[in-house]
N, C-alpha and C. Protein backbone atom coordinates (compact mmCIF):
# COMPACT_ATOMS: atom_id res chain seq x y z
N UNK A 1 -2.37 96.46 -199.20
CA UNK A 1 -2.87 96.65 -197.88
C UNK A 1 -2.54 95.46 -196.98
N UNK A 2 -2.35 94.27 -197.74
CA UNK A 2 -2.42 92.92 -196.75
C UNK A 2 -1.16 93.24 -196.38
N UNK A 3 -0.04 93.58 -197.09
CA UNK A 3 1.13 93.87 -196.55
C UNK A 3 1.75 94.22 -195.56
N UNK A 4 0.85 95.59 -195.40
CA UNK A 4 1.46 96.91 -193.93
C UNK A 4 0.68 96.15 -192.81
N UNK A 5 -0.38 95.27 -193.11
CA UNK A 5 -0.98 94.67 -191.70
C UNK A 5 -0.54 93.25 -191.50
N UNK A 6 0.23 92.68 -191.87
CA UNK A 6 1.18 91.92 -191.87
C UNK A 6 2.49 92.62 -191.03
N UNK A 7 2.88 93.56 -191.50
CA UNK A 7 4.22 94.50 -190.76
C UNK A 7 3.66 94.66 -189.77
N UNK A 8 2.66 95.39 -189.85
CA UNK A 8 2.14 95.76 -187.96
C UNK A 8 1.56 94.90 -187.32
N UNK A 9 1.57 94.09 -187.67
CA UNK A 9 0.87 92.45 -186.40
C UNK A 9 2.07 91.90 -186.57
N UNK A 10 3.08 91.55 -187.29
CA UNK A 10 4.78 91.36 -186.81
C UNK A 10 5.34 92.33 -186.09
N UNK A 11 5.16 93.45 -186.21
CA UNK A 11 5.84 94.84 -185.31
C UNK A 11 5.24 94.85 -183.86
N UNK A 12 4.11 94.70 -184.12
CA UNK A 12 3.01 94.44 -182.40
C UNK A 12 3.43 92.91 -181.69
N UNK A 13 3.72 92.45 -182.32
CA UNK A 13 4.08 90.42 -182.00
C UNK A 13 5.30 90.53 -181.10
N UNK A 14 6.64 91.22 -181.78
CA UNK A 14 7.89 91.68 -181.55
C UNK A 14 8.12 92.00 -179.99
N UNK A 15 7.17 93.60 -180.63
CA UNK A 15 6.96 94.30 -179.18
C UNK A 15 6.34 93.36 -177.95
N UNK A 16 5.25 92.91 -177.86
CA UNK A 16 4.89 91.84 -177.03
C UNK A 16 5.47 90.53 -176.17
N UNK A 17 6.56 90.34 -177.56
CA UNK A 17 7.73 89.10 -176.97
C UNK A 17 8.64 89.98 -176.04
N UNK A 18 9.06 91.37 -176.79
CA UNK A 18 9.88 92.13 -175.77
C UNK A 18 9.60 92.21 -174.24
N UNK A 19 8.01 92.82 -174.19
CA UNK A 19 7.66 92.95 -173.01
C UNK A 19 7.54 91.96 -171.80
N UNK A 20 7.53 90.77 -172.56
CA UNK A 20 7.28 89.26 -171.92
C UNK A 20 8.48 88.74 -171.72
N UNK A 21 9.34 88.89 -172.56
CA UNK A 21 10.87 88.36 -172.41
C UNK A 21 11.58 89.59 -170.87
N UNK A 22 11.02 90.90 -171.06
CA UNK A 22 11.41 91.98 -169.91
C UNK A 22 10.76 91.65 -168.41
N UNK A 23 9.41 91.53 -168.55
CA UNK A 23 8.69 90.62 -167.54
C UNK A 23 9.51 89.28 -166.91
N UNK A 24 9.22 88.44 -167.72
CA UNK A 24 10.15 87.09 -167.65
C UNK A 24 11.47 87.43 -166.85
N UNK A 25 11.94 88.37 -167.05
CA UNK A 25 13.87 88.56 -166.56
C UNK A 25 13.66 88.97 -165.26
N UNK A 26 12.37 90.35 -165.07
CA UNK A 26 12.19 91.00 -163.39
C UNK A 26 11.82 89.65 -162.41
N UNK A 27 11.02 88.75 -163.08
CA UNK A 27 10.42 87.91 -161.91
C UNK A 27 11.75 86.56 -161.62
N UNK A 28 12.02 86.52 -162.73
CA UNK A 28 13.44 86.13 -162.37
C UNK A 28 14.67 86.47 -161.36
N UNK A 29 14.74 87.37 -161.94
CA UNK A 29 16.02 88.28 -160.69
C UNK A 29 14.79 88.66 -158.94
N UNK A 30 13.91 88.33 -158.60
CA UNK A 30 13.40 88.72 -158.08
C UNK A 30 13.08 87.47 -156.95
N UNK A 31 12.82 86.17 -157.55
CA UNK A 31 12.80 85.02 -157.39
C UNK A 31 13.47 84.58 -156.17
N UNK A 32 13.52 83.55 -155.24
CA UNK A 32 14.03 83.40 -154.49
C UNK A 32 14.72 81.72 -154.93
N UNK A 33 16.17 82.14 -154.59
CA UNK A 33 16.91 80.69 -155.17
C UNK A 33 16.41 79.34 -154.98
N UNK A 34 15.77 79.17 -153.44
CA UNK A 34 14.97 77.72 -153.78
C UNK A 34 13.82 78.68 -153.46
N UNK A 35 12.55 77.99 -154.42
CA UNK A 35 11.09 78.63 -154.59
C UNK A 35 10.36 77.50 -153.56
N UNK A 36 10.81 76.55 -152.97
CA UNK A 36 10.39 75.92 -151.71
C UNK A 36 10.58 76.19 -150.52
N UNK A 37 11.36 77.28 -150.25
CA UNK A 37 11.93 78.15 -149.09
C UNK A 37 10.51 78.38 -148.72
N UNK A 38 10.13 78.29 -147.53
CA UNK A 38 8.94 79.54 -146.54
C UNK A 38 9.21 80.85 -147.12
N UNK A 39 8.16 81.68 -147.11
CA UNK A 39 8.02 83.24 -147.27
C UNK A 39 8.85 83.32 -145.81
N UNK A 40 9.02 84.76 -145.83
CA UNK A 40 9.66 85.68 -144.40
C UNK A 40 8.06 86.12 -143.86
N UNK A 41 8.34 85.87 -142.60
CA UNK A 41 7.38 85.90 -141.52
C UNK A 41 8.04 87.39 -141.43
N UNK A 42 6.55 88.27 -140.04
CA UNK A 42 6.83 89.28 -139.87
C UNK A 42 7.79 89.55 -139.51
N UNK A 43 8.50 88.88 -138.35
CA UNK A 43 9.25 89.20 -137.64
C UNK A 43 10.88 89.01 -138.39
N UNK A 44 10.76 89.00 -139.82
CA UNK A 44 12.02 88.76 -140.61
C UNK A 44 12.52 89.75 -141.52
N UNK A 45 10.77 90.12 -142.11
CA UNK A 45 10.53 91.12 -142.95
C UNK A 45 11.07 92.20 -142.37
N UNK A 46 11.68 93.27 -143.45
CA UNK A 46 12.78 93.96 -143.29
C UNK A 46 11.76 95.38 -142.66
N UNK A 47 12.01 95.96 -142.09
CA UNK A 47 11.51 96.75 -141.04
C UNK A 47 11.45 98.23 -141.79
N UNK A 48 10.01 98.85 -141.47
CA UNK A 48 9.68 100.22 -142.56
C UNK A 48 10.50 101.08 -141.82
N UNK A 49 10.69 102.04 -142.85
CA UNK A 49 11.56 103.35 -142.84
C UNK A 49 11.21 103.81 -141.45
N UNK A 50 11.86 104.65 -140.72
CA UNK A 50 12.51 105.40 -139.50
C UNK A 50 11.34 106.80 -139.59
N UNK A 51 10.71 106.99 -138.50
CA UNK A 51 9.60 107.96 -138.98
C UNK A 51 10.58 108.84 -137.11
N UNK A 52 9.55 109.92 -137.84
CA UNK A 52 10.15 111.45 -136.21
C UNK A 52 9.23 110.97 -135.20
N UNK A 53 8.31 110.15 -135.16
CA UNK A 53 7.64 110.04 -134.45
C UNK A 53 7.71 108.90 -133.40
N UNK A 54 8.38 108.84 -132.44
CA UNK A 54 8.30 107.66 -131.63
C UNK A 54 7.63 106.95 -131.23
N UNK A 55 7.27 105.61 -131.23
CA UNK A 55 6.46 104.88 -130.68
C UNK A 55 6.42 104.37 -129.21
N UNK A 56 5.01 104.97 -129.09
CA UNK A 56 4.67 104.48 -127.29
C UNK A 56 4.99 103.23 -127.36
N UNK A 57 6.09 102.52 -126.15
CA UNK A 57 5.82 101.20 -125.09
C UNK A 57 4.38 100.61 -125.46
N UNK A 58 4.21 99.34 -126.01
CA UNK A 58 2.76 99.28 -125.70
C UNK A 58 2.60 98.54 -124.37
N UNK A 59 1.47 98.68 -123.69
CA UNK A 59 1.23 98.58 -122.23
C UNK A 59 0.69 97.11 -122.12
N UNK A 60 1.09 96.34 -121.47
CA UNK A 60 1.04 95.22 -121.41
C UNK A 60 -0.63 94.95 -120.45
N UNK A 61 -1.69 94.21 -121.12
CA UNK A 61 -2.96 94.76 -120.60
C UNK A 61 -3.06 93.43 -119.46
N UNK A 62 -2.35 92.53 -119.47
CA UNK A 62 -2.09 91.92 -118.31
C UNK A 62 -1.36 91.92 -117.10
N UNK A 63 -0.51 93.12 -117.06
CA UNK A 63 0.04 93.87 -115.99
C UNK A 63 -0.52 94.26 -115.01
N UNK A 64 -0.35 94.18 -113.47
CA UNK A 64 -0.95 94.51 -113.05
C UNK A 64 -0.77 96.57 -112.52
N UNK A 65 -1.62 96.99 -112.39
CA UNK A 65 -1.52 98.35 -112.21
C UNK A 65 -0.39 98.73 -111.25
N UNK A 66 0.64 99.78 -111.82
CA UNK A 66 1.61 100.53 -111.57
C UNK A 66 1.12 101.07 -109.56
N UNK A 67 0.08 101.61 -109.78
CA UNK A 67 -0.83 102.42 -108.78
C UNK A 67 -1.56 101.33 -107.65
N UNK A 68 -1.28 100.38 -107.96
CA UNK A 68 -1.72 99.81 -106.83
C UNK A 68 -1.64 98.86 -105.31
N UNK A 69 -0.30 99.70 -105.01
CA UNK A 69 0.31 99.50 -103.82
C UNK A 69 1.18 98.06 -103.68
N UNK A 70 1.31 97.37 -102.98
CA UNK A 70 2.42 96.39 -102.78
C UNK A 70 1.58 94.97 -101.95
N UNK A 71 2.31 94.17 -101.98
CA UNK A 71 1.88 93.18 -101.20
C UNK A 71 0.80 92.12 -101.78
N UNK A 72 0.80 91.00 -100.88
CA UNK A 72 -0.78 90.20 -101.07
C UNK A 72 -2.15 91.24 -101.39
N UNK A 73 -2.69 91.47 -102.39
CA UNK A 73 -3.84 92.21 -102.27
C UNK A 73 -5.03 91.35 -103.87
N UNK A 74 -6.06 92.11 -104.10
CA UNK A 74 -6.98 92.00 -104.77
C UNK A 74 -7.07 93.41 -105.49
N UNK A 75 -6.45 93.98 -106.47
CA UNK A 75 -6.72 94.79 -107.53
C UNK A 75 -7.70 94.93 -108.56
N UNK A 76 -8.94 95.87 -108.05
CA UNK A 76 -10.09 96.09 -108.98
C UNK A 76 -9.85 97.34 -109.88
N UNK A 77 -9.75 97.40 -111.40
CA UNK A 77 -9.48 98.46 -111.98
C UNK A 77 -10.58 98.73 -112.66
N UNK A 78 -11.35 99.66 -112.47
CA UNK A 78 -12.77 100.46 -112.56
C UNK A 78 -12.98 100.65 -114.02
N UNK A 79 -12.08 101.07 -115.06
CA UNK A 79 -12.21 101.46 -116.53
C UNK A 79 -12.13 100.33 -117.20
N UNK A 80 -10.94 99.57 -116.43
CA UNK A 80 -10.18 98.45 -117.32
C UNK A 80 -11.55 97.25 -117.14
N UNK A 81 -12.51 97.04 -116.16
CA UNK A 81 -12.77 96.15 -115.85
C UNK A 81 -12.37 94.80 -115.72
N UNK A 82 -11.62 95.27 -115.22
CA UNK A 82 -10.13 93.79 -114.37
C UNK A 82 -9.79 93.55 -113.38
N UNK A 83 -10.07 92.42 -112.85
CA UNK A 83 -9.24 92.16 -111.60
C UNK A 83 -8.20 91.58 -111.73
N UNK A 84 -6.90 91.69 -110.73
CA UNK A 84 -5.87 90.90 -110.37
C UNK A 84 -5.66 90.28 -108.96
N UNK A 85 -5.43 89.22 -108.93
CA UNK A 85 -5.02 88.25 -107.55
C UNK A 85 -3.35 88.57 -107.53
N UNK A 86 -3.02 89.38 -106.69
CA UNK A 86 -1.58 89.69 -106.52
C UNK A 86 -1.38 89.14 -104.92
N UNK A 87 0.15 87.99 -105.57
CA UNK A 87 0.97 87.48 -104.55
C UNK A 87 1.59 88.06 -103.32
N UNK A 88 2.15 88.15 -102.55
CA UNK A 88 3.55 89.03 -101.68
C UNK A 88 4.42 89.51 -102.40
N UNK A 89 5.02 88.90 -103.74
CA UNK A 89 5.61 88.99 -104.23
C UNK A 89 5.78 90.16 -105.10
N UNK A 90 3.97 90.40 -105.21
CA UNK A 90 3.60 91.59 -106.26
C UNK A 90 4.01 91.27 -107.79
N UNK A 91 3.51 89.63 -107.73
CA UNK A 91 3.14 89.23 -109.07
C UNK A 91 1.64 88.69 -109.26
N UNK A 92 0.82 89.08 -110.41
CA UNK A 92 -0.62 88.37 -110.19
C UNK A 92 -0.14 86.81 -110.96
N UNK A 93 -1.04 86.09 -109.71
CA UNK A 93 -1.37 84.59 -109.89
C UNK A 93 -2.75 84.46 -110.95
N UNK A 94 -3.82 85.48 -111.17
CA UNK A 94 -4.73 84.89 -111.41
C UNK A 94 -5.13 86.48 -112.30
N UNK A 95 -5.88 86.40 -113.31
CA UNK A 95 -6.52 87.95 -113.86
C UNK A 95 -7.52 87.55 -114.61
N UNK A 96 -8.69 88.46 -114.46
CA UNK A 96 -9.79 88.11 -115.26
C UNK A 96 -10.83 89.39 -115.50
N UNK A 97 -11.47 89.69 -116.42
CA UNK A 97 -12.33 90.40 -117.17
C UNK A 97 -13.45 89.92 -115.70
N UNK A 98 -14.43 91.37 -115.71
CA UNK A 98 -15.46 91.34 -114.98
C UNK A 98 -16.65 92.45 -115.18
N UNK A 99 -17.78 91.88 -114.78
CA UNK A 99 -18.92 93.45 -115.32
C UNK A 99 -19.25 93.15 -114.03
N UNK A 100 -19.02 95.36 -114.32
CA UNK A 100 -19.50 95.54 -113.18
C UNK A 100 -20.47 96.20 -112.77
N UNK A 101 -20.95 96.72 -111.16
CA UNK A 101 -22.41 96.81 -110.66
C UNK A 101 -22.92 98.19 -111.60
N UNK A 102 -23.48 98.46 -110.91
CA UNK A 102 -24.19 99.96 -111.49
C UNK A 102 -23.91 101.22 -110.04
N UNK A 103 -23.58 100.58 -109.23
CA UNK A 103 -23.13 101.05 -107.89
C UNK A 103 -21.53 101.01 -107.64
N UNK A 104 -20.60 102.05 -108.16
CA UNK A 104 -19.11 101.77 -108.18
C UNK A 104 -18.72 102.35 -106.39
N UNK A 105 -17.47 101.84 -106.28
CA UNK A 105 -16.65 102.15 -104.87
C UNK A 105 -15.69 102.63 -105.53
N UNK A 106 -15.31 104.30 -104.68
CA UNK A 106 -14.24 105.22 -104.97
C UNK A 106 -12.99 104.46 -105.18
N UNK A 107 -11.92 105.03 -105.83
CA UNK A 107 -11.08 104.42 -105.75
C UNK A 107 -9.98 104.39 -104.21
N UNK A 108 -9.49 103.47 -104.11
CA UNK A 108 -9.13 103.46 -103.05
C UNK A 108 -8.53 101.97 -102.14
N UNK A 109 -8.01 101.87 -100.85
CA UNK A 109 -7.91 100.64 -100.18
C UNK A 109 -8.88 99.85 -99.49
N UNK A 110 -9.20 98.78 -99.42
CA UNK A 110 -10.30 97.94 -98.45
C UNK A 110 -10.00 96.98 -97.88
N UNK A 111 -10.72 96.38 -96.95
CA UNK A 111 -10.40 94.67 -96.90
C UNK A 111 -11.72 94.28 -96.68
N UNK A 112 -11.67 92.95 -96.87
CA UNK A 112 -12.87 91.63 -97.14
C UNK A 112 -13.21 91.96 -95.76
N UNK A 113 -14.41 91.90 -95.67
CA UNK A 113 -15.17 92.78 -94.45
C UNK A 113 -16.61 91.23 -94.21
N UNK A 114 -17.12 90.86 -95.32
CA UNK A 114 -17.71 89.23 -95.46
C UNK A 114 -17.68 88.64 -96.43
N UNK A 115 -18.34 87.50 -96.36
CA UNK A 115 -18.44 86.60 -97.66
C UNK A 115 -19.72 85.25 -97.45
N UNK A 116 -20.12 85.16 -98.40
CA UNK A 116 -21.30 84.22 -98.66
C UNK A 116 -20.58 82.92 -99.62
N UNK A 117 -20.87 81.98 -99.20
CA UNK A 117 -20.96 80.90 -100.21
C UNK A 117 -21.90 81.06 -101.03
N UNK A 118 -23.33 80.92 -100.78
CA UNK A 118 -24.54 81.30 -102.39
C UNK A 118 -25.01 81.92 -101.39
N UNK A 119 -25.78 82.93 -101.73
CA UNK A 119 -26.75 83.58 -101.24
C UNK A 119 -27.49 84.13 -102.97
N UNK A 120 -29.01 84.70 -103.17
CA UNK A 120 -29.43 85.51 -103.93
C UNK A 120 -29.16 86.72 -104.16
N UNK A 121 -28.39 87.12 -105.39
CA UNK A 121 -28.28 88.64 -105.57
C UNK A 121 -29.36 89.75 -105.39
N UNK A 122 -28.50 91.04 -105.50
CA UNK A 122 -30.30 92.79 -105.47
C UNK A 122 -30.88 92.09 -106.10
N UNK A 123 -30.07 91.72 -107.63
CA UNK A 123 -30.91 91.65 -109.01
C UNK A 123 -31.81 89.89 -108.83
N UNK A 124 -31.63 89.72 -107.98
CA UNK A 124 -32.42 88.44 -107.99
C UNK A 124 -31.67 87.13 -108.34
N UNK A 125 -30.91 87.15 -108.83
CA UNK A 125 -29.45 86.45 -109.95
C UNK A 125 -28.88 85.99 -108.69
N UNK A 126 -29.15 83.90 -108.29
CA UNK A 126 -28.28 82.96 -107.67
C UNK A 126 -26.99 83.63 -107.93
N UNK A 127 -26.49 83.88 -106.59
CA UNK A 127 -25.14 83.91 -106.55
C UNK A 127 -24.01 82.76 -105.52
N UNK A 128 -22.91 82.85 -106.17
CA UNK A 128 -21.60 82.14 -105.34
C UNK A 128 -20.90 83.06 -105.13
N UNK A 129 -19.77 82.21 -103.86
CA UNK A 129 -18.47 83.04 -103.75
C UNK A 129 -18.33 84.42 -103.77
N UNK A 130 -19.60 85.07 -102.89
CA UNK A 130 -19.51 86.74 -102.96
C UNK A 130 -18.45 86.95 -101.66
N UNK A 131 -17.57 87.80 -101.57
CA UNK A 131 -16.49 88.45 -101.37
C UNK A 131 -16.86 89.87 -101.32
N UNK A 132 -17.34 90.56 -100.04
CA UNK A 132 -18.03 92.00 -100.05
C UNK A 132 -16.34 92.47 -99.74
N UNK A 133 -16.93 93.92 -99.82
CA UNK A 133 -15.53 95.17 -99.32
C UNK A 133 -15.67 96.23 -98.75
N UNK A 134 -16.85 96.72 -99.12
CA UNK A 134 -17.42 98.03 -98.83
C UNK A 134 -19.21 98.53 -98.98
N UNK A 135 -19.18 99.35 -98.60
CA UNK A 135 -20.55 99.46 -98.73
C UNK A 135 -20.49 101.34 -99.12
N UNK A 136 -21.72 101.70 -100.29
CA UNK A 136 -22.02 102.84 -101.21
C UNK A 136 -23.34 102.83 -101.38
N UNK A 137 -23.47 104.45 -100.29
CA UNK A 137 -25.06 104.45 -100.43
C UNK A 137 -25.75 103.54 -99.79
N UNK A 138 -25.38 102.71 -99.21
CA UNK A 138 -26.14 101.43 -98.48
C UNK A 138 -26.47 100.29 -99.52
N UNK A 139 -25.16 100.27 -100.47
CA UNK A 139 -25.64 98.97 -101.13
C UNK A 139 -23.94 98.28 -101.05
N UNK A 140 -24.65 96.92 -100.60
CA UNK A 140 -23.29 96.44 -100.63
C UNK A 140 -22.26 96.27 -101.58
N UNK A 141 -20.94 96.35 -101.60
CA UNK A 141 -20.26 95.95 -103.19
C UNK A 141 -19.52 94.71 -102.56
N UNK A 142 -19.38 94.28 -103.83
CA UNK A 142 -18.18 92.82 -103.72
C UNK A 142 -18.40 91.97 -104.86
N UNK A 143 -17.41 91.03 -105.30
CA UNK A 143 -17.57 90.19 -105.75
C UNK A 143 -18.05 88.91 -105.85
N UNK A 144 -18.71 88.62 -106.91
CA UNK A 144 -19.65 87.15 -107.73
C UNK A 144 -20.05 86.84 -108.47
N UNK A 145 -20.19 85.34 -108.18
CA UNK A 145 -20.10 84.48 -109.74
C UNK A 145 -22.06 84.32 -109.84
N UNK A 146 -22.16 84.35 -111.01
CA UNK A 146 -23.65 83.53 -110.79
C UNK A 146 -23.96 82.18 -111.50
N UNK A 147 -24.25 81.78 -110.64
CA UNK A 147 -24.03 79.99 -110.63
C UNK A 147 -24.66 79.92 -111.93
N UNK A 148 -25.66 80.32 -112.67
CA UNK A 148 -26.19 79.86 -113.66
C UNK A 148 -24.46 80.09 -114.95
N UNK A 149 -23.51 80.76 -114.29
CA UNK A 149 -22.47 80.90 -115.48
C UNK A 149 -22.26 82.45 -116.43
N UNK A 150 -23.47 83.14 -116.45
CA UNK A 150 -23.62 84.20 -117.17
C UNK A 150 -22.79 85.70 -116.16
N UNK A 151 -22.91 86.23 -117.65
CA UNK A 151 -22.39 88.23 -117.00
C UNK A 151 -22.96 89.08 -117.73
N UNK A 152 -24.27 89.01 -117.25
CA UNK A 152 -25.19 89.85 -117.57
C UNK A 152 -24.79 91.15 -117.40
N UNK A 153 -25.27 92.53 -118.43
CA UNK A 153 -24.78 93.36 -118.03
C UNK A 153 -25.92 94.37 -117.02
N UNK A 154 -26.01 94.50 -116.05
CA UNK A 154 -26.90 94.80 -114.90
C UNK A 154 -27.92 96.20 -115.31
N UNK A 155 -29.15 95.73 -114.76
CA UNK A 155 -30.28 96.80 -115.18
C UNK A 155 -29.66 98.10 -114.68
N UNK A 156 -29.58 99.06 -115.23
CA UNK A 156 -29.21 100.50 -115.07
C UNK A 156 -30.09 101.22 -114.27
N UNK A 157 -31.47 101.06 -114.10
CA UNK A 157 -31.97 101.66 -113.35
C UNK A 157 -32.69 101.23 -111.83
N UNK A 158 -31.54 99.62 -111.49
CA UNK A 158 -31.85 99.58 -110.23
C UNK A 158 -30.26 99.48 -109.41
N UNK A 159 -30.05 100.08 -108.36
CA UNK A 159 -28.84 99.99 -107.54
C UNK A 159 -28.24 98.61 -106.96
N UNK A 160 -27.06 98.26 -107.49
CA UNK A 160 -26.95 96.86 -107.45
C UNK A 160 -25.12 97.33 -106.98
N UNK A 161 -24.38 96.06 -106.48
CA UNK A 161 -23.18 96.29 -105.69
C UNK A 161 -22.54 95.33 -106.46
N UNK A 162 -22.93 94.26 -107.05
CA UNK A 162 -22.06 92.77 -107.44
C UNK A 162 -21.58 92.75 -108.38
N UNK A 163 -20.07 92.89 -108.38
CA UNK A 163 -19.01 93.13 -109.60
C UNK A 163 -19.31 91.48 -109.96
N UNK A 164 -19.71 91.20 -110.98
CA UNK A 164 -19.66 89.82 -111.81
C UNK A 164 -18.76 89.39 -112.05
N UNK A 165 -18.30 87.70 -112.17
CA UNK A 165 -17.03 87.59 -112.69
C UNK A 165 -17.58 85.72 -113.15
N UNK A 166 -16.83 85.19 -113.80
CA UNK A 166 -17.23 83.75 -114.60
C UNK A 166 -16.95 82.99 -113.30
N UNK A 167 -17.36 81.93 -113.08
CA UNK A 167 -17.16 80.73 -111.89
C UNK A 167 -16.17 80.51 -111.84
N UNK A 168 -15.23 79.78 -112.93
CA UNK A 168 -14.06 79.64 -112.11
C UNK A 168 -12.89 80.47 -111.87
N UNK A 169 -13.28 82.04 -111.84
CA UNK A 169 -12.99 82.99 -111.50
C UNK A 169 -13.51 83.08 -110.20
N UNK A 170 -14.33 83.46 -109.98
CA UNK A 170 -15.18 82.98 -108.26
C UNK A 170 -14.66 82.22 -107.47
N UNK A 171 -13.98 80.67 -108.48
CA UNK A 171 -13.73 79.95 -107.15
C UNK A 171 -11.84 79.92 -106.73
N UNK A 172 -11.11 81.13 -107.45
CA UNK A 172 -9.95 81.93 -107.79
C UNK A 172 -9.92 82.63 -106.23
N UNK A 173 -11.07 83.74 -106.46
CA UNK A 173 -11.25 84.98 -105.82
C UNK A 173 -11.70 84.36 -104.36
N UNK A 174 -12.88 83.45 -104.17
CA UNK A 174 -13.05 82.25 -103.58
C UNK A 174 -11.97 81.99 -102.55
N UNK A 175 -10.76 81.19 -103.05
CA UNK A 175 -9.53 80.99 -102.25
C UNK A 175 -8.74 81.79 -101.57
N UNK A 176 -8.57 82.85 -102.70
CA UNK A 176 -7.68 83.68 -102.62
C UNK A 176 -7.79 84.90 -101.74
N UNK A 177 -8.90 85.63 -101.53
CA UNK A 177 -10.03 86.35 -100.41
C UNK A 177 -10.23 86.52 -99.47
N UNK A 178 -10.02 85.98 -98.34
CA UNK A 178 -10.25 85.64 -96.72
C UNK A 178 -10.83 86.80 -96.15
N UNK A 179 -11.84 86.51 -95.44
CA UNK A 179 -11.56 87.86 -94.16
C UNK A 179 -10.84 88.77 -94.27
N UNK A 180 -10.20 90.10 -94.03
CA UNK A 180 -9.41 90.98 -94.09
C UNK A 180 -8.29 91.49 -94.92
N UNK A 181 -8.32 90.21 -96.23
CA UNK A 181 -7.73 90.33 -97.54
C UNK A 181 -7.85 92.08 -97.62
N UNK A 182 -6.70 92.52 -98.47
CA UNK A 182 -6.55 93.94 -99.22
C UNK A 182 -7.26 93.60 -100.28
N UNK A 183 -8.03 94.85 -100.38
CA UNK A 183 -8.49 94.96 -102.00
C UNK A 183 -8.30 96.29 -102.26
N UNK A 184 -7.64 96.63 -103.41
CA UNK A 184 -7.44 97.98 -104.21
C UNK A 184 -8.25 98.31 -105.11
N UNK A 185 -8.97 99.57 -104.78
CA UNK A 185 -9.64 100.09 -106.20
C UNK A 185 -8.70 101.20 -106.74
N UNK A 186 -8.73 100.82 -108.01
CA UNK A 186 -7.88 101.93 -109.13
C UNK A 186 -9.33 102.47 -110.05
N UNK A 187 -8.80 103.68 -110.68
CA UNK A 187 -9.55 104.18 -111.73
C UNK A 187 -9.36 103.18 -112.70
């Protein structure tokens, strides 16, 4: 008996070196000639198979909107919650994230109609650099910063006009703003 289990723990040993010596050869041939080389970054790595399905353009979320006319203006986009400071040129100088009122303005054209250095917001909330445009329902809209720094997202069940935006966004919109400035609302 000691015999055949002697043969088969040499026969199993064999097999094992095989598999390790077969192992050993794949990671070999597989290897990269200097093993100090960098890995391939994405943009090297060899590109997946060809599918029927084309891929959308992705939309550049700092662009300013296709839809919103030409010239020096102020672009408010209602979904996106974004503004853009667009040049003559109809390039934006300036873009920034903003929350907004609970009181929206249709989409559409405006101009800077007033403006406050601080005055107190509806919501009670110190404000700067408000930049009005229009008025909805009899509540004013426009833009501001609130000096304390915050962007609160506004009580829902009182009617408020003041698209929020961070201070030194304010003092952007601030410059950039005047009296009779264009402002665009987009969806």
């Amino acid at each position: 008996m000691a015999r055949s289990s002697s043969g088969f723990v040499a026969g199993l040993t064999a097999a094992a070196l095989a598999v390790v010596g077969f192992l050993a050869y794949q990671a070999s041939a597989n290897a990269p000639a200097d093993v100090s080389a960098k890995p391939r970054t994405p943009s090297t790595a060899p590109s997946a198979a060809a599918t029927d399905t084309p891929k959308k353009p992705v939309k550049d979320p700092l662009a300013v909107p296709a839809d919103s006319g030409s010239g020096a203006r102020v672009v408010y986009a209602l979904a996106e919650r974004r503004v853009w400071l667009v040049n003559e040129k109809n390039q934006a100088t300036h873009t920034f994230s903003v929350m907004p009122s609970t009181v929206h303005p249709v989409p559409g054209a405006y101009s800077v109609t007033s403006r406050s250095g601080s005055v107190r917001g509806s919501d009670g909330v110190r404000i700067e650099h408000v930049v009005r445009f229009t008025n909805v329902d009899d509540v004013a809209i426009g833009f501001s910063a609130a000096v304390d720094g915050t962007l609160p997202k506004p009580d829902p069940s009182r009617k408020t006009g003041g698209i929020r935006m961070k201070r030194a966004d304010g003092d952007a919109m601030w410059t950039f703003a005047v009296i009779g400035a264009k402002i665009v609302v987009v969806a």
